[in-house]
PDB file of N, CA and C in Angstrom:
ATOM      1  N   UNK A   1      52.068  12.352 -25.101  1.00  0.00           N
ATOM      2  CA  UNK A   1      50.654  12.371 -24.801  1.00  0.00           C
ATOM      3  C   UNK A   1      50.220  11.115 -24.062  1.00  0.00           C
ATOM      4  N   UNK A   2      50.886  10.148 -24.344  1.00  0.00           N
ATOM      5  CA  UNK A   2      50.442   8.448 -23.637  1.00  0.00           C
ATOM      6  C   UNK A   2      50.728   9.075 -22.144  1.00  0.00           C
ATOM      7  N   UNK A   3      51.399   9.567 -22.009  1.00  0.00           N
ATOM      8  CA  UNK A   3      52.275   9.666 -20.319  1.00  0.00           C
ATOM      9  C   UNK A   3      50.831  10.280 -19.304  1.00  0.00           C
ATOM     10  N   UNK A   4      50.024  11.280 -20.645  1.00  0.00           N
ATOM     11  CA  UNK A   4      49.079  11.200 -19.302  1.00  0.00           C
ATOM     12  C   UNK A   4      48.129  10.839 -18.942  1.00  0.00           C
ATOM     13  N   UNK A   5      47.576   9.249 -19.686  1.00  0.00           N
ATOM     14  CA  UNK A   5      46.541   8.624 -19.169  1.00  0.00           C
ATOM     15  C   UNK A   5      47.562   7.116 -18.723  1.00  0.00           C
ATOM     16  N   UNK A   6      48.637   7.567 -18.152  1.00  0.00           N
ATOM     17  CA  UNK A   6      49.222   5.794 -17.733  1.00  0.00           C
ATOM     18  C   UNK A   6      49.154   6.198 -16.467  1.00  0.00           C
ATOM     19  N   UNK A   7      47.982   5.063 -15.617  1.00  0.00           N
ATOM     20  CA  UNK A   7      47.724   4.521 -14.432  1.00  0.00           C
ATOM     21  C   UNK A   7      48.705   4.666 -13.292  1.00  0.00           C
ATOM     22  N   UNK A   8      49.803   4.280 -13.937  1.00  0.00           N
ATOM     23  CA  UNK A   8      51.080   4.191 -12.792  1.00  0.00           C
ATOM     24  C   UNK A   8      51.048   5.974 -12.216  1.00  0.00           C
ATOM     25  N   UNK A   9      51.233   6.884 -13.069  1.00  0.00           N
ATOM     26  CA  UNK A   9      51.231   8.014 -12.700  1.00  0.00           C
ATOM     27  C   UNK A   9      50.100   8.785 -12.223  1.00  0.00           C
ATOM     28  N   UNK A  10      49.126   8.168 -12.334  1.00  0.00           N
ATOM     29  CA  UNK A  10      47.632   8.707 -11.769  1.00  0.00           C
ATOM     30  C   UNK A  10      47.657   9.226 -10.382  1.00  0.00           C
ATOM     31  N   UNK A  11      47.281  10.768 -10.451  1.00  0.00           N
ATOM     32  CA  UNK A  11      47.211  11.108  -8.970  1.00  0.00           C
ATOM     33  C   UNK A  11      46.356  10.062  -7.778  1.00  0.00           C
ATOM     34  N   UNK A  12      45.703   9.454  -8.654  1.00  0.00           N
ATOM     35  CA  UNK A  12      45.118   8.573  -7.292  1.00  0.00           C
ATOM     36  C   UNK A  12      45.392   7.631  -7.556  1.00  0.00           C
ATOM     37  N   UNK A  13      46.609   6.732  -7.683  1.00  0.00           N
ATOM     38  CA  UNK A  13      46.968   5.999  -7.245  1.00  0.00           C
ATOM     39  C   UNK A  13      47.000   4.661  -8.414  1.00  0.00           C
ATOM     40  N   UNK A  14      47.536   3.551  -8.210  1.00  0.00           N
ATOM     41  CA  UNK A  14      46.886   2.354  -9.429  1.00  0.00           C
ATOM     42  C   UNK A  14      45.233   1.731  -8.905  1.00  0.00           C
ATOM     43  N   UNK A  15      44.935   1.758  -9.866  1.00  0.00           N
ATOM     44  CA  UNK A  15      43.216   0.577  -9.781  1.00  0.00           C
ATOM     45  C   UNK A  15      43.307  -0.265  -8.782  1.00  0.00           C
ATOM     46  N   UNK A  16      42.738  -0.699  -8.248  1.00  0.00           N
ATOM     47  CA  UNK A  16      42.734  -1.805  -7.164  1.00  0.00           C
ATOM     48  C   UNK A  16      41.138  -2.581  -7.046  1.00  0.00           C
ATOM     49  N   UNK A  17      41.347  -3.958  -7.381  1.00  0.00           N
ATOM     50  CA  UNK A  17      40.094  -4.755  -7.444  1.00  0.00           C
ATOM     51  C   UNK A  17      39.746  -4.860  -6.304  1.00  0.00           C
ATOM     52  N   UNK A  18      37.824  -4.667  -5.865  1.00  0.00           N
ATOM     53  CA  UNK A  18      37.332  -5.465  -4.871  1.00  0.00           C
ATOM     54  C   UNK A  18      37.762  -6.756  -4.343  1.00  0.00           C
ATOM     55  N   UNK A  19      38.315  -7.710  -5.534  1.00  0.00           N
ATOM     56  CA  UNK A  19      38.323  -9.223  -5.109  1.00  0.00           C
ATOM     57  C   UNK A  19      39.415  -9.615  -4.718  1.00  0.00           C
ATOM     58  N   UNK A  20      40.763  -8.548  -4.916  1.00  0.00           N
ATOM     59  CA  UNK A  20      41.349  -9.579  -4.502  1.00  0.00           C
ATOM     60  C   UNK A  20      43.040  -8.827  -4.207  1.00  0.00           C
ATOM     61  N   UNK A  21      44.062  -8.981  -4.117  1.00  0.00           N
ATOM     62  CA  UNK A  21      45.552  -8.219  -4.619  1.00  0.00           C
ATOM     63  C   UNK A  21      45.721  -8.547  -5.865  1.00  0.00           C
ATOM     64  N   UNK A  22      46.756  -6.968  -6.249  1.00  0.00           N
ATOM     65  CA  UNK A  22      46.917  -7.654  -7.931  1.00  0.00           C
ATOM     66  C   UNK A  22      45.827  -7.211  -8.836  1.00  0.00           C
ATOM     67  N   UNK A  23      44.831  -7.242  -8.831  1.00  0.00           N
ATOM     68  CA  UNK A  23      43.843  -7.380  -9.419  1.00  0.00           C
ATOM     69  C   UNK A  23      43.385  -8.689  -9.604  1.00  0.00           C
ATOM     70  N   UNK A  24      43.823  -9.417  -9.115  1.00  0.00           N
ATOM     71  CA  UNK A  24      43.551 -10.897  -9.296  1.00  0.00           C
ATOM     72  C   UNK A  24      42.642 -11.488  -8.669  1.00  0.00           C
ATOM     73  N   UNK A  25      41.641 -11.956  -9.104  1.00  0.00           N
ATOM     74  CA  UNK A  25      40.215 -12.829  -8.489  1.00  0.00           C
ATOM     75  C   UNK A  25      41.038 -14.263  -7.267  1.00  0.00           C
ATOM     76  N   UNK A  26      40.277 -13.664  -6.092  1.00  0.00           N
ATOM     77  CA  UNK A  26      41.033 -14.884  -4.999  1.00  0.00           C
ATOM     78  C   UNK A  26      40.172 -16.193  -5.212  1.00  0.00           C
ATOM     79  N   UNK A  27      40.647 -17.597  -4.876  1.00  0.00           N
ATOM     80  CA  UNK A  27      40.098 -18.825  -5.350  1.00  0.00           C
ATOM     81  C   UNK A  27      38.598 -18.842  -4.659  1.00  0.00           C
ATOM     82  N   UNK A  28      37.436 -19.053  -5.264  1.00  0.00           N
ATOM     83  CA  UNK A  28      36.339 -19.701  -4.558  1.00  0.00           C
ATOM     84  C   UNK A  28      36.740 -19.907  -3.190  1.00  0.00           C
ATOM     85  N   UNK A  29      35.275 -19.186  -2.152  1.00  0.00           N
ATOM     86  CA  UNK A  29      35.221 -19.430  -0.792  1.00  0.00           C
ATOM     87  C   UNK A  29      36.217 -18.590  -0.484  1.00  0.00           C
ATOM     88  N   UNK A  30      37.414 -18.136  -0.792  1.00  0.00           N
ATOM     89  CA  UNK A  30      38.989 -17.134   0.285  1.00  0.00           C
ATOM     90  C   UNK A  30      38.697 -16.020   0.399  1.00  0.00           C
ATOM     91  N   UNK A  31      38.291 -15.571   1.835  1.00  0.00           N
ATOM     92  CA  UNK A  31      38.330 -14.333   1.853  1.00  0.00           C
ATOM     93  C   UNK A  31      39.048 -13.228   1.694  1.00  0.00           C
ATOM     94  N   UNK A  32      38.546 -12.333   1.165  1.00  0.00           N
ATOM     95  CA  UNK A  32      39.899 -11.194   0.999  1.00  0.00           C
ATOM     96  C   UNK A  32      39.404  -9.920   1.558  1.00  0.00           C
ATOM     97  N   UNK A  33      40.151  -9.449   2.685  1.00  0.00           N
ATOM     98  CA  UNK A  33      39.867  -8.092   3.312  1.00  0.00           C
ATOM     99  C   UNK A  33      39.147  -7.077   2.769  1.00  0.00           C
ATOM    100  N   UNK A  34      39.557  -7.059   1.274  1.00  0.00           N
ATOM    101  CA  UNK A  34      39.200  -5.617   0.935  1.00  0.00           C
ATOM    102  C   UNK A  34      38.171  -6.103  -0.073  1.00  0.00           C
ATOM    103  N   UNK A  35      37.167  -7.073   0.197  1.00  0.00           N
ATOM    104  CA  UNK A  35      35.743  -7.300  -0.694  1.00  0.00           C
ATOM    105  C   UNK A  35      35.144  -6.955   0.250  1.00  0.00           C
ATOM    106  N   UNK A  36      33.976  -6.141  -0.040  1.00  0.00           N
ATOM    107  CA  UNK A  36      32.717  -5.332   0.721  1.00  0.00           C
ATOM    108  C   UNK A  36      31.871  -6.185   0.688  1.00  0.00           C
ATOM    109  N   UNK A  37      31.765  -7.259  -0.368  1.00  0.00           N
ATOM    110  CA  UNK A  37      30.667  -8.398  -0.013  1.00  0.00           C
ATOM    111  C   UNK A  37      31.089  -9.376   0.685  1.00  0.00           C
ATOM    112  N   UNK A  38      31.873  -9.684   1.247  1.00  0.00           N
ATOM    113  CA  UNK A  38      32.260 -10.698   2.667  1.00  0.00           C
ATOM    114  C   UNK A  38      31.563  -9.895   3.847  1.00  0.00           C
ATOM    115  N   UNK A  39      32.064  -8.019   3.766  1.00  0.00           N
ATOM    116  CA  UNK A  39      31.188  -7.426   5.137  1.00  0.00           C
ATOM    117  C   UNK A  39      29.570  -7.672   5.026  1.00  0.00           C
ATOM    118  N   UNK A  40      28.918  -7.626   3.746  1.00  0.00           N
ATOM    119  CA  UNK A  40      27.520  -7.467   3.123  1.00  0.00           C
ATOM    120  C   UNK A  40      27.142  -8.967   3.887  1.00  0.00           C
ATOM    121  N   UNK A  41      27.796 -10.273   4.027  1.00  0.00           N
ATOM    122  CA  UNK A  41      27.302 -11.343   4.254  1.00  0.00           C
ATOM    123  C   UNK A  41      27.235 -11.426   5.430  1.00  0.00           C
ATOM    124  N   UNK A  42      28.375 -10.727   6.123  1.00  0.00           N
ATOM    125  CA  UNK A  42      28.643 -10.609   7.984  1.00  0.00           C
ATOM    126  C   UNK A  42      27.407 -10.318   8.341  1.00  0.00           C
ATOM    127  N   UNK A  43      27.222  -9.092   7.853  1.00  0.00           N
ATOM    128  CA  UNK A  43      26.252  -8.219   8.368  1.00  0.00           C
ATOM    129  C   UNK A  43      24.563  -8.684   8.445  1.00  0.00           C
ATOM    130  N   UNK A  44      24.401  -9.344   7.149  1.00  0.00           N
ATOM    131  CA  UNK A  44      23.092  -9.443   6.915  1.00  0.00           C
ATOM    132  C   UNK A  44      23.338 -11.159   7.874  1.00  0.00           C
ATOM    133  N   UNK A  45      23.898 -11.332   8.255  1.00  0.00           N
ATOM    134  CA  UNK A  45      23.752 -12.917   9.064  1.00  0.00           C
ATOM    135  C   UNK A  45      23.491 -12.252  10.266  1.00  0.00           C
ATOM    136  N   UNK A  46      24.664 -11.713  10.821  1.00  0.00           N
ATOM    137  CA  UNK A  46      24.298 -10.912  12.395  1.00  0.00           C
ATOM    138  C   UNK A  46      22.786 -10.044  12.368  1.00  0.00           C
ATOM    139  N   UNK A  47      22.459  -9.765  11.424  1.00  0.00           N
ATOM    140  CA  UNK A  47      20.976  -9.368  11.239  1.00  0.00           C
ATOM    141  C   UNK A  47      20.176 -10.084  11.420  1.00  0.00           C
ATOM    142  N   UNK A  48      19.898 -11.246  10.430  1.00  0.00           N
ATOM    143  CA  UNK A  48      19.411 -12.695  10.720  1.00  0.00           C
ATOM    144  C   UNK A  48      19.523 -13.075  12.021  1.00  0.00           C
ATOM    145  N   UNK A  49      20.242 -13.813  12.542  1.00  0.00           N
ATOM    146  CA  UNK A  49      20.451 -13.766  14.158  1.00  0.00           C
ATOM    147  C   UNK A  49      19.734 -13.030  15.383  1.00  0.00           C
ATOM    148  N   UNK A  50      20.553 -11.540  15.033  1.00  0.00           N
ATOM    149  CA  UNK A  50      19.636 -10.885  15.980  1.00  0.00           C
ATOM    150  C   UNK A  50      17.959 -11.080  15.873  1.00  0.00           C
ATOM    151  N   UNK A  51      17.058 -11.216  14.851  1.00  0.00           N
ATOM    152  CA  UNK A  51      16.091 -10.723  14.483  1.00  0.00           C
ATOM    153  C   UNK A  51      15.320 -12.683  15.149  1.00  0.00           C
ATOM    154  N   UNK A  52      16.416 -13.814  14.825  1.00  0.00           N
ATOM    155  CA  UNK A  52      15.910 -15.115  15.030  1.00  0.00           C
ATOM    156  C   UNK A  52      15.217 -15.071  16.436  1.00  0.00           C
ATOM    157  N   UNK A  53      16.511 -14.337  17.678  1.00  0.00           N
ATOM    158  CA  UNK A  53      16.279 -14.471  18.712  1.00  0.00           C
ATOM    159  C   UNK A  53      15.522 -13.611  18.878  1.00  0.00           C
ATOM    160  N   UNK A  54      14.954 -12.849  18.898  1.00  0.00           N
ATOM    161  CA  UNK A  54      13.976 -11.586  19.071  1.00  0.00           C
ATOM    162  C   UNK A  54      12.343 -12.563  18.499  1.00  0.00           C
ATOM    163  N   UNK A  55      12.116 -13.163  17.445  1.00  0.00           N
ATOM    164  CA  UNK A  55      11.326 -13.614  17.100  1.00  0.00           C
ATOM    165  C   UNK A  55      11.048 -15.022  18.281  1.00  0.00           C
ATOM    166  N   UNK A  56      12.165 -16.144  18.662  1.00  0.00           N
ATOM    167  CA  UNK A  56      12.097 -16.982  19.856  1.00  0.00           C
ATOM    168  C   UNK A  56      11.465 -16.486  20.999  1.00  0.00           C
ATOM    169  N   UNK A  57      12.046 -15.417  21.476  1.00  0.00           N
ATOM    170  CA  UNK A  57      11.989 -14.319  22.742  1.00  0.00           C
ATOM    171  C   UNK A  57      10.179 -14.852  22.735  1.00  0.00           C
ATOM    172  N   UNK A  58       9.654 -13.746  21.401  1.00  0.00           N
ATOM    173  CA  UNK A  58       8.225 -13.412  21.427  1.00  0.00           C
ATOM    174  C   UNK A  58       7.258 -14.535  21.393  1.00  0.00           C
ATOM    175  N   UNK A  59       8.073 -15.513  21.049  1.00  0.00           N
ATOM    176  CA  UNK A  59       7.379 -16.687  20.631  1.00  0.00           C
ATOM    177  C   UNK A  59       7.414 -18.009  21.892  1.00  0.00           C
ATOM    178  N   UNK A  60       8.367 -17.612  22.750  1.00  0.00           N
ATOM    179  CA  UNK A  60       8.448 -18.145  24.240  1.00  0.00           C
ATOM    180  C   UNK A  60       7.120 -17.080  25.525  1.00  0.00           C
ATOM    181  N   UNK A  61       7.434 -15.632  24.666  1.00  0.00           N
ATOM    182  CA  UNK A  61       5.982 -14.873  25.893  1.00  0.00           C
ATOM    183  C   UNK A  61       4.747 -15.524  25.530  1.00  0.00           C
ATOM    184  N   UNK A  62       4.905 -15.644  24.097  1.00  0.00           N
ATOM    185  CA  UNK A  62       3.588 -16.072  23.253  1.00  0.00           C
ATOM    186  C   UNK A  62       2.652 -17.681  23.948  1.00  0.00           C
ATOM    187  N   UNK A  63       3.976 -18.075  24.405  1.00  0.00           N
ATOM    188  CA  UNK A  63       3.243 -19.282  24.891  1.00  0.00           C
ATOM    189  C   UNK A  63       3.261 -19.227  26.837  1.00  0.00           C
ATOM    190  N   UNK A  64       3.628 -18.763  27.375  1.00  0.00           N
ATOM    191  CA  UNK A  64       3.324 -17.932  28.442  1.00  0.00           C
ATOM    192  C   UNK A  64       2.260 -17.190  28.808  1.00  0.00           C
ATOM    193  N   UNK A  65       1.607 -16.707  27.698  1.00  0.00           N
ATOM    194  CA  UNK A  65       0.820 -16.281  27.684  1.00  0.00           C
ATOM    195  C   UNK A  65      -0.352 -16.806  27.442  1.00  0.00           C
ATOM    196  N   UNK A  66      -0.765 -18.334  26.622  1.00  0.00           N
ATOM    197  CA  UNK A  66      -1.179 -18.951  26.510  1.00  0.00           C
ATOM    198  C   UNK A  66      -1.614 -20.075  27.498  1.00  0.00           C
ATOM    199  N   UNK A  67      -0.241 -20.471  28.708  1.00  0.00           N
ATOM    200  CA  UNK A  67      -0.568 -20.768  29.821  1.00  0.00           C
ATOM    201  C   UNK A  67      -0.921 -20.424  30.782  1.00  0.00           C
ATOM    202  N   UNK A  68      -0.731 -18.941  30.937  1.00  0.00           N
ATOM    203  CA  UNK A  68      -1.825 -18.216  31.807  1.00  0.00           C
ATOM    204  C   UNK A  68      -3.003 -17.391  31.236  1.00  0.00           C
ATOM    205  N   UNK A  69      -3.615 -17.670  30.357  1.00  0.00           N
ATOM    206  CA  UNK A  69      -4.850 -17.658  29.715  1.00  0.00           C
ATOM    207  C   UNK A  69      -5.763 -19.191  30.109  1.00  0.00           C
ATOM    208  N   UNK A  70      -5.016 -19.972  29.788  1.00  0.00           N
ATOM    209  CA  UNK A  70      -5.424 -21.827  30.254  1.00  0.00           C
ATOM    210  C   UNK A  70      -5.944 -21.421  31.790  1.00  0.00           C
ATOM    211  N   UNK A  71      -5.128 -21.139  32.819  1.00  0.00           N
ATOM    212  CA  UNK A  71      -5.580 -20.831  34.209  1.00  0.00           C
ATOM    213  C   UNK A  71      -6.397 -19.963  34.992  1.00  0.00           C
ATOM    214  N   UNK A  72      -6.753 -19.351  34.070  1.00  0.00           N
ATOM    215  CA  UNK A  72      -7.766 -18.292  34.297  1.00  0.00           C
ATOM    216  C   UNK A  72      -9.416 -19.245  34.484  1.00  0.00           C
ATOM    217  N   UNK A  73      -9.704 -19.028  35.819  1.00  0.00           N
ATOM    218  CA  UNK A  73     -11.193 -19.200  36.169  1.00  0.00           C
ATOM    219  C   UNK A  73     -12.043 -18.933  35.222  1.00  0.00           C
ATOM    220  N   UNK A  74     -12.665 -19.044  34.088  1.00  0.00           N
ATOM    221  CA  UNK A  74     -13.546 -18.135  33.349  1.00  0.00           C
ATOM    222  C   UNK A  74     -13.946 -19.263  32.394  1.00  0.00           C
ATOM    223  N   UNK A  75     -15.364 -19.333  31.912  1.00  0.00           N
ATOM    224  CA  UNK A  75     -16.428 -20.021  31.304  1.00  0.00           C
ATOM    225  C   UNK A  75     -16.934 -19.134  30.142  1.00  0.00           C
ATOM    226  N   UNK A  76     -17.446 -19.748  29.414  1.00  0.00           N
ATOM    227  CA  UNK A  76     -18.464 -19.207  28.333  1.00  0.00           C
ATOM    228  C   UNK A  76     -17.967 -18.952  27.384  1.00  0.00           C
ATOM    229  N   UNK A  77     -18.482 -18.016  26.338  1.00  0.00           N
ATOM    230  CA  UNK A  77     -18.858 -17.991  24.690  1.00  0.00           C
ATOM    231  C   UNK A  77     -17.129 -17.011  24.632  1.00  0.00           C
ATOM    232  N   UNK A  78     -17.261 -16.223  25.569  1.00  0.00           N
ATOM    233  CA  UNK A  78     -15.817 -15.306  25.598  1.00  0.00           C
ATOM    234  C   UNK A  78     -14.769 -15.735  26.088  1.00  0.00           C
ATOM    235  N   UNK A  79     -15.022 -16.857  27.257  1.00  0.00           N
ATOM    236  CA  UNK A  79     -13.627 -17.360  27.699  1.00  0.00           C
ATOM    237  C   UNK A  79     -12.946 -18.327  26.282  1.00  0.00           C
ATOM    238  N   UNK A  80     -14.281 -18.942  25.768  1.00  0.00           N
ATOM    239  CA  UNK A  80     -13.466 -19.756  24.174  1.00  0.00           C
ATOM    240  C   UNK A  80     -13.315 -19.612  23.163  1.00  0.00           C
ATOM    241  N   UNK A  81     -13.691 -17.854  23.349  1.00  0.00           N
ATOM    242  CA  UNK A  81     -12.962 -17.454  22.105  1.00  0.00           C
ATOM    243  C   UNK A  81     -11.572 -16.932  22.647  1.00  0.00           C
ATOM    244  N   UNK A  82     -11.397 -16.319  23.748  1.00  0.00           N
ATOM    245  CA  UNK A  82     -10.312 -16.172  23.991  1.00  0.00           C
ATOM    246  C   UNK A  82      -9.164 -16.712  24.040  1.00  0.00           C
ATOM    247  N   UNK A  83      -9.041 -18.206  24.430  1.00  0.00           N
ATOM    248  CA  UNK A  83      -8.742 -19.100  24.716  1.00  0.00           C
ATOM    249  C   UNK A  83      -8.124 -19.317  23.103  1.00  0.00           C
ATOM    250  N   UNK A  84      -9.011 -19.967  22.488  1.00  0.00           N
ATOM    251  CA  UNK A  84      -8.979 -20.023  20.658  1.00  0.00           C
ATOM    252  C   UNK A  84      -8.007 -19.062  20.085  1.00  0.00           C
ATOM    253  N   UNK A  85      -8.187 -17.945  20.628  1.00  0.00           N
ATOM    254  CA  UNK A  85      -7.662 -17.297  19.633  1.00  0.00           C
ATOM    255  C   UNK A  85      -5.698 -17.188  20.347  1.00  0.00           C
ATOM    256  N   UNK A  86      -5.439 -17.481  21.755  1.00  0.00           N
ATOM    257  CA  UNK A  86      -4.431 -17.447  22.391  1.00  0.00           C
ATOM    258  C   UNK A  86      -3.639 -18.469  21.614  1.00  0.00           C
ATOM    259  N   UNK A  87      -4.456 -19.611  21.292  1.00  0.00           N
ATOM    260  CA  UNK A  87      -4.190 -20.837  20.394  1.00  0.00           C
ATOM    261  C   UNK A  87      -3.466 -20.446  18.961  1.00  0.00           C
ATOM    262  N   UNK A  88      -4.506 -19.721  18.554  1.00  0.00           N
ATOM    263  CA  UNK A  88      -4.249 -19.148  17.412  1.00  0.00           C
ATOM    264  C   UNK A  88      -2.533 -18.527  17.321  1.00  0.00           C
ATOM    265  N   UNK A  89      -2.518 -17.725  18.534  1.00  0.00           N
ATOM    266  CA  UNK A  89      -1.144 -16.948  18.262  1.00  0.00           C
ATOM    267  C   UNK A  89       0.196 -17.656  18.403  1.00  0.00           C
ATOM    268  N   UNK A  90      -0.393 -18.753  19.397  1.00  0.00           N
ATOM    269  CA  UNK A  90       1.145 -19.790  19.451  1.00  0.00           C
ATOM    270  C   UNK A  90       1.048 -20.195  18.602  1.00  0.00           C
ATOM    271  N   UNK A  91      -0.155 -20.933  17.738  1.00  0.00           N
ATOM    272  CA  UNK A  91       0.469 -21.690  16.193  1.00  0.00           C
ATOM    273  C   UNK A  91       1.354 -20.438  15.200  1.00  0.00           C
ATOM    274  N   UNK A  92       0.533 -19.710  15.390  1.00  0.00           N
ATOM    275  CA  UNK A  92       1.248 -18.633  14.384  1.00  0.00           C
ATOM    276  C   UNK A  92       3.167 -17.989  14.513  1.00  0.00           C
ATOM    277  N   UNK A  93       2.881 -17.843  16.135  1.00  0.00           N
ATOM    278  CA  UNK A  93       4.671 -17.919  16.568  1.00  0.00           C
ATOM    279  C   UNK A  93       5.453 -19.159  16.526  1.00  0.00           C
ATOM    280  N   UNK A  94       4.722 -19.833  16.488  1.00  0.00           N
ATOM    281  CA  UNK A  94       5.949 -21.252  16.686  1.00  0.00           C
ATOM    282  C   UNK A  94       6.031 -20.846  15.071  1.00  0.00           C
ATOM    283  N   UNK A  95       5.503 -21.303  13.817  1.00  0.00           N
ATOM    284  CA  UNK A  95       5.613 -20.619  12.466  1.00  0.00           C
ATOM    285  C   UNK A  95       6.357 -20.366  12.228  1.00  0.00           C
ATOM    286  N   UNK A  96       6.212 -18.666  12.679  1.00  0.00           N
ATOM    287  CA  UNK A  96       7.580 -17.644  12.509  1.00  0.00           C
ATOM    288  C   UNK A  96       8.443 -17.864  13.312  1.00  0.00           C
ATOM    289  N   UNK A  97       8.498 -18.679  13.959  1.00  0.00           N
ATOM    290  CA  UNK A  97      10.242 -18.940  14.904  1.00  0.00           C
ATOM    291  C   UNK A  97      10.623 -20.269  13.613  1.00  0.00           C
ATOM    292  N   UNK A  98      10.054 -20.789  13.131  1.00  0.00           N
ATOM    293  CA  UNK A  98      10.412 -22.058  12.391  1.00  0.00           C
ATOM    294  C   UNK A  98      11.039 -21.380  10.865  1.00  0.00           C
ATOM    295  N   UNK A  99       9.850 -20.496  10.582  1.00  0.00           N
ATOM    296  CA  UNK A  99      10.390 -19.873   9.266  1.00  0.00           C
ATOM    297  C   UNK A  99      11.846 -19.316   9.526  1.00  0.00           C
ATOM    298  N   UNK A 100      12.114 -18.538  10.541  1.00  0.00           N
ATOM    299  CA  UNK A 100      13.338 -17.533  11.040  1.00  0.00           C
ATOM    300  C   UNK A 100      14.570 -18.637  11.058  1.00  0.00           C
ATOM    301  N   UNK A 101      13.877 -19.563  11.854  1.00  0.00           N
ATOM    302  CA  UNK A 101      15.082 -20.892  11.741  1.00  0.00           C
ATOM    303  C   UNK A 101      16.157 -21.480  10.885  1.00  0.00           C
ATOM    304  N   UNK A 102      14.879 -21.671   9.867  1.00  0.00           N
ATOM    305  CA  UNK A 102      15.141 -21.899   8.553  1.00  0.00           C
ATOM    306  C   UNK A 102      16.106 -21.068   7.679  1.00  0.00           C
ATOM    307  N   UNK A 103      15.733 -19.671   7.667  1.00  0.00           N
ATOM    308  CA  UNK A 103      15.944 -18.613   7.134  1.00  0.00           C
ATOM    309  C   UNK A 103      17.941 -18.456   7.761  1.00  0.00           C
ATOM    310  N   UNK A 104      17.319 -18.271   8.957  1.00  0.00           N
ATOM    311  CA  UNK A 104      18.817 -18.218   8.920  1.00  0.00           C
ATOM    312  C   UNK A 104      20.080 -19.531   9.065  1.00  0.00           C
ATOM    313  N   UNK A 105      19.370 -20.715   8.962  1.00  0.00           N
ATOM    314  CA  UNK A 105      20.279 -21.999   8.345  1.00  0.00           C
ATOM    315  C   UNK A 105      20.475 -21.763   6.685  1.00  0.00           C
ATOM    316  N   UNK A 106      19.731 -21.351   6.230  1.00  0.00           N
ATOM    317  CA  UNK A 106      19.910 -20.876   4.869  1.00  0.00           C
ATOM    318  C   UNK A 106      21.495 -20.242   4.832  1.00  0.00           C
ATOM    319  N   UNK A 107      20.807 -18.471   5.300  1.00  0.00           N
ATOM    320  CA  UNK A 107      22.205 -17.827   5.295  1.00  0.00           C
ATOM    321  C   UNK A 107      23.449 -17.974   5.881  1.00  0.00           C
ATOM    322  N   UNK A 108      23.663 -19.181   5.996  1.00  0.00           N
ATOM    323  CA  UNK A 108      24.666 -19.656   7.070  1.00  0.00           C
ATOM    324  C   UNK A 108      25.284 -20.910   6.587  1.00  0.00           C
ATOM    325  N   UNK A 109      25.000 -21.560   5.364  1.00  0.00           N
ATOM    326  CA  UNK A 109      25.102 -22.372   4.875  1.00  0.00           C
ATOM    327  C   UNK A 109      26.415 -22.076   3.917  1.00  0.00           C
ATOM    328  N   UNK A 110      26.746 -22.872   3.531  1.00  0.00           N
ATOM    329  CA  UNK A 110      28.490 -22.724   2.872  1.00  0.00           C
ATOM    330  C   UNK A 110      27.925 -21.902   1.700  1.00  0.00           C
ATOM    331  N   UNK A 111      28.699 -20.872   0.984  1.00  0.00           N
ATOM    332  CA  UNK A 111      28.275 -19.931  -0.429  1.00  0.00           C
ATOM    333  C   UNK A 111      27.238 -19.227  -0.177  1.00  0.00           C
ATOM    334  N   UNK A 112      26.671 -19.319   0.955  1.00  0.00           N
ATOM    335  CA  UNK A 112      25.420 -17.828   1.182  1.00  0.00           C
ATOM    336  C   UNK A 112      26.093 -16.412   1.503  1.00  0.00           C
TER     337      UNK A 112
END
């Protein structure tokens, strides 16, 4: 009766750990091919990344846009709010390009 719950004979095959060969946990920091959380960290960094430069991108029109708002001929109660509020959006993008910065020096940092 033992013979038919022993592993070795299991139609599918012996157990095999996420972490490591063997079943054996690989040392702190060593990657091992067949852990899905080494791909989980790839991935969500190349995410990070993509998403940093996409946020720069908007945050370089953002102020482009701000310098040709500055050059525009125009006076009065509407040219300074306009103006103000163009202000408004570069403080707010430089921000989120700083937060994104951050964010992804974080995930990029040794053990993230």
């Amino acid at each position: 009766m033992n013979s038919l719950f022993n592993q070795q004979t299991s139609p599918f095959g012996p157990a095999v750990s996420p972490f490591g060969v063997n079943n054996a946990m690989p040392p702190f920091a060593v990657s091992s091919p067949t852990c899905a959380c080494h791909t989980v960290v790839a991935n969500g960094r190349t995410l990070l990344d993509v998403h940093e430069r996409s946020i720069r991108t908007a945050c370089d029109r953002t102020d482009a846009a701000q310098q040709a708002g500055a050059s525009i001929s125009w006076q009065g109660g509407a040219a300074s709010m306009f103006r103000q509020r163009l202000n408004d959006c570069v403080s707010d993008a430089r921000s989120t390009a700083e937060a994104a910065r951050q964010t992804r020096r974080l995930a990029w940092q040794a053990g993230a």
